[in-house]
Protein backbone atom coordinates (compact mmCIF):
# COMPACT_ATOMS: atom_id res chain seq x y z
CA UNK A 1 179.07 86.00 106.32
CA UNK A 2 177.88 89.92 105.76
CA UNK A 3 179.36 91.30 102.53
CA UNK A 4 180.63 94.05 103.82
CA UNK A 5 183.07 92.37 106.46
CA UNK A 6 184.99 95.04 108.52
CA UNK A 7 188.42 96.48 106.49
CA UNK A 8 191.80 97.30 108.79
CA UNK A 9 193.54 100.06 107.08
CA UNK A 10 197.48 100.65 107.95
CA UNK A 11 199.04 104.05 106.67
CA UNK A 12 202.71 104.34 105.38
CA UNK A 13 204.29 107.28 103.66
CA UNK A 14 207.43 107.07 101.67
CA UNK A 15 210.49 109.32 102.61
CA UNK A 16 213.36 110.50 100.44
CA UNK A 17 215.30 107.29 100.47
CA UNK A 18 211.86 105.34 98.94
CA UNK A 19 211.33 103.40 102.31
CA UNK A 20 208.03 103.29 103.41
CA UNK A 21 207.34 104.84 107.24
CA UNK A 22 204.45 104.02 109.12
CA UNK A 23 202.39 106.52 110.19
CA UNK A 24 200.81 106.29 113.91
CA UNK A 25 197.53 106.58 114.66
CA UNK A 26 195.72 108.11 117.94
CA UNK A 27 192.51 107.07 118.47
CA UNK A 28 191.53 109.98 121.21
CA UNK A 29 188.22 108.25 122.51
CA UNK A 30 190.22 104.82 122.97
CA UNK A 31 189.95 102.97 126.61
CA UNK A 32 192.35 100.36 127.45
CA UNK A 33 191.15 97.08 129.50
CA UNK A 34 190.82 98.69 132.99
CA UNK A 35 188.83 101.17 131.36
CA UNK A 36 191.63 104.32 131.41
CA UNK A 37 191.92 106.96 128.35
CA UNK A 38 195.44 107.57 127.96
CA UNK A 39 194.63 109.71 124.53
CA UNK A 40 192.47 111.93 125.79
CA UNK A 41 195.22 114.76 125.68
CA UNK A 42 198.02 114.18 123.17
CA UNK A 43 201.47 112.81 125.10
CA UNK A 44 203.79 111.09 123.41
CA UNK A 45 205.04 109.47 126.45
CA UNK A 46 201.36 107.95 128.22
CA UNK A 47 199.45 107.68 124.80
CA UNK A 48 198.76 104.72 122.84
CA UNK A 49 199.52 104.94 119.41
CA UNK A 50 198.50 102.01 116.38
CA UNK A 51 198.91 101.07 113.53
CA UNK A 52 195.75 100.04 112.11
CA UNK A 53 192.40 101.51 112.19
CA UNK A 54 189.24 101.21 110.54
CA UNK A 55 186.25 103.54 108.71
CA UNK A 56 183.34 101.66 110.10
CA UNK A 57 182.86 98.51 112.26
CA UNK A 58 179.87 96.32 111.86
CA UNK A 59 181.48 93.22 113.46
CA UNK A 60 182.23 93.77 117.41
CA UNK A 61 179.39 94.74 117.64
CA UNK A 62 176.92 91.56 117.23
CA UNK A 63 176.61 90.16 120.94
CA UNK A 64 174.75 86.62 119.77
CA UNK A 65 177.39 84.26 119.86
CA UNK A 66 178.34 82.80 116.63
CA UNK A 67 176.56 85.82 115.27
CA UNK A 68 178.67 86.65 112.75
CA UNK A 69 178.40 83.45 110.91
CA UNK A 70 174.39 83.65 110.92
CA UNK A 71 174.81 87.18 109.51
CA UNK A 72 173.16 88.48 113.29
CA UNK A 73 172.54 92.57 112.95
CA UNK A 74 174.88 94.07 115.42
CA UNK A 75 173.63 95.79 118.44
CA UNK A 76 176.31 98.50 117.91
CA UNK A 77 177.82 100.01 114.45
CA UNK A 78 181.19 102.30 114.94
CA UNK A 79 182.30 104.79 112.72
CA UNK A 80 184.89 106.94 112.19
CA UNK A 81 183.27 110.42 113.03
CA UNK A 82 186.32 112.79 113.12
CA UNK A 83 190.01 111.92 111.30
CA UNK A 84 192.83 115.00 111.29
CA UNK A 85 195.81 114.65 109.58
CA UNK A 86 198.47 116.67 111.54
CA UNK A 87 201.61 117.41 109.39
CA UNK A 88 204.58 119.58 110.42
CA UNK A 89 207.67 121.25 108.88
CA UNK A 90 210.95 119.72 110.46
CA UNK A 91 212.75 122.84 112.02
CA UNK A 92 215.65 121.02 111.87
CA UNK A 93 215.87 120.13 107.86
CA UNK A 94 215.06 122.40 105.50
CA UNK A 95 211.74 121.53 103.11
CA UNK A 96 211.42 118.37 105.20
CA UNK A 97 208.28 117.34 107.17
CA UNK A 98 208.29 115.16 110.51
CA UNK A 99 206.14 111.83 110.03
CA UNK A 100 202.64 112.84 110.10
CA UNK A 101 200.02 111.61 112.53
CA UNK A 102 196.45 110.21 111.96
CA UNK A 103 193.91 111.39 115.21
CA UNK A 104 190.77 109.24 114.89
CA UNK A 105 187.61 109.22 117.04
CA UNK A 106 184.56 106.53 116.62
CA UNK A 107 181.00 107.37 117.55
CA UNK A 108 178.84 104.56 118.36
CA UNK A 109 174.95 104.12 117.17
């Protein structure tokens, strides 16, 4: 197995009662199964938000099968090449911000 396996990252921050809120990711280059980019513009009610993301990918992208196992060099690495943090004051509470959210977009070599 490659020592440096692929690492999914999830994102909470913690709001003034200590609970810990998830914080949702866009990934704006994503394309669902038929092959549609519902991030390409931000829309809260057509985009695809996650949970989990990831820095760099080494793993989908070894095409032998069983690959992975015989530590096969992948065809394709993916990396995170932009992240933005977007962060807004609540207008409706006073030194309160709204939950934050992660854009992400991967670049393939």
């Amino acid at each position: 197995m490659p020592l440096q396996a692929n690492a999914f990252f999830e994102l909470f921050i913690e709001n003034a009662n200590n609970q810990l809120v998830d914080v949702p990711i866009l990934i704006k280059n994503y394309r669902d199964r038929d092959g549609a980019a519902p991030n390409e513009s931000l829309n809260l009610d057509s985009s695809k938000l996650m949970h989990r993301f990831f820095i760099h990918d080494t793993i989908s992208g070894i095409e032998q099968t069983n690959g992975y196992k015989a530590r096969a060099t992948p065809e394709i690495i993916r990396h995170a090449s932009m992240v933005q943090v977007t962060v807004q004051m609540d207008p409706d509470a006073e030194e309160r911000i709204k939950r934050p959210l992660v854009e992400i977009e991967y670049t393939e070599h």
